[in-house]
Protein backbone atom coordinates (compact mmCIF):
# COMPACT_ATOMS: atom_id res chain seq x y z
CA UNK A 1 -31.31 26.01 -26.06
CA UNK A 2 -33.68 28.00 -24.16
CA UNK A 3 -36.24 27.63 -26.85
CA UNK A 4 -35.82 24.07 -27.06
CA UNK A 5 -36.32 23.78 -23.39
CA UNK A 6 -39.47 25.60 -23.97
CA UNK A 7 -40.57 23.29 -26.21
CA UNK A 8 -40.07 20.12 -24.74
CA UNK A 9 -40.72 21.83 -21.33
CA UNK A 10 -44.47 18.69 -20.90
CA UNK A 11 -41.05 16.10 -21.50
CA UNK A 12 -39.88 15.00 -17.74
CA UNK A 13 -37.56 12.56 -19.01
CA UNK A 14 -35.50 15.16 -21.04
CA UNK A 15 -33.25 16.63 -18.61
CA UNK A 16 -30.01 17.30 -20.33
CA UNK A 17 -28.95 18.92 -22.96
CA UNK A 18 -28.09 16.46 -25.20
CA UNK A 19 -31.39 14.61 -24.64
CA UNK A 20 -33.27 17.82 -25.39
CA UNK A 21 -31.27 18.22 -29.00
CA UNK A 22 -31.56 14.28 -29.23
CA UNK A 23 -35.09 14.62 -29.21
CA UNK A 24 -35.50 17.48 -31.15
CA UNK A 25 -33.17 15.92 -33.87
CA UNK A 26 -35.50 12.89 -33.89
CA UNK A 27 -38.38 15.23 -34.15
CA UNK A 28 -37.13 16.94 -37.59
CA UNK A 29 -36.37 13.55 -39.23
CA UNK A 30 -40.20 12.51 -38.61
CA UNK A 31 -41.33 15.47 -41.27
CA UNK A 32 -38.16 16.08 -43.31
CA UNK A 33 -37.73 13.82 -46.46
CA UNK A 34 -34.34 14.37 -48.04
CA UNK A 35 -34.57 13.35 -51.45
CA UNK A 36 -32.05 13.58 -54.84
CA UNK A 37 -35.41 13.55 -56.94
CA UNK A 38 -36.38 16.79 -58.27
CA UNK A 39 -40.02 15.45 -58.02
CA UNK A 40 -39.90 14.89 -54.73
CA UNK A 41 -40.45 18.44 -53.86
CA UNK A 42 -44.04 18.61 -55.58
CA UNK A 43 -45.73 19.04 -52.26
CA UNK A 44 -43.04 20.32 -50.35
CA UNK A 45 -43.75 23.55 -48.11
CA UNK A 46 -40.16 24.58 -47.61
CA UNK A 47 -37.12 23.28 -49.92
CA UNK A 48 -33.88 23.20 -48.98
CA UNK A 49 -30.88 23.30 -51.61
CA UNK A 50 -27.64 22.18 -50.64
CA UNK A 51 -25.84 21.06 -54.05
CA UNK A 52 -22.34 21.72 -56.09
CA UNK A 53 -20.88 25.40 -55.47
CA UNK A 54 -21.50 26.01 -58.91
CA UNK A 55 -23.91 28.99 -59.57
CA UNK A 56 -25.49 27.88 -63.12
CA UNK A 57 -26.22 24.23 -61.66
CA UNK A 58 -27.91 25.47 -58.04
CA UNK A 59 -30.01 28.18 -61.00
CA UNK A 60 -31.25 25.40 -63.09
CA UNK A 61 -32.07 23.32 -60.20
CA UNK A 62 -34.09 26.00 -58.50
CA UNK A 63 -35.91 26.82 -61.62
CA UNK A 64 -36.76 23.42 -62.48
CA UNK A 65 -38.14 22.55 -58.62
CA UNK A 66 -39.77 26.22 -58.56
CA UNK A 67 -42.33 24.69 -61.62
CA UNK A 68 -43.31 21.96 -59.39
CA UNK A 69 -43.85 23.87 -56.29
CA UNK A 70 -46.79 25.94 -54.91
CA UNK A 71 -45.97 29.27 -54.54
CA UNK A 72 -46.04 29.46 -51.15
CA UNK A 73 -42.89 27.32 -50.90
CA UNK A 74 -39.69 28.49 -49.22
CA UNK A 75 -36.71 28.12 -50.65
CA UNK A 76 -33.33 28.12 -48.71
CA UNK A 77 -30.14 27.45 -50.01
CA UNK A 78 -26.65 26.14 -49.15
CA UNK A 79 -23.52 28.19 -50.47
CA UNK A 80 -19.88 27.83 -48.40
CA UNK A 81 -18.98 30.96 -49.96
């Protein structure tokens, strides 16, 4: 929280909590762009994976966005194991 106080710290009208994460939340949606399309991530600078807990589908996946991505992309992924 600290941080995000930091970073909204010009923002006078953000006083709470909740209006701080509010904000920020409304912040990531303006550069985030979910997508289901694999080609979606052509020009993407950081991908994030969150598909079925199956190990062979999130490896294909990966490999098939990895040969449309630069190779400075990030890659994160989503496992609840």
């Amino acid at each position: 929280m600290v941080n995000l106080r930091e970073l909204y710290r010009d923002r006078a009208d953000l006083v709470e909590n909740h209006e701080i994460i509010s904000r920020f939340v409304d912040d990531l949606f303006l550069v985030l762009r979910p997508s289901t399309d694999l080609g979606a991530a052509k020009n993407a600078h950081l991908v994030f994976e969150a598909i079925a807990e199956n190990v062979d589908i999130k490896v294909s996946v990966l490999q098939k966005i990895k040969q449309e991505c630069s190779p400075d992309t990030f890659f994160f992924t989503n496992t609840s194991s």
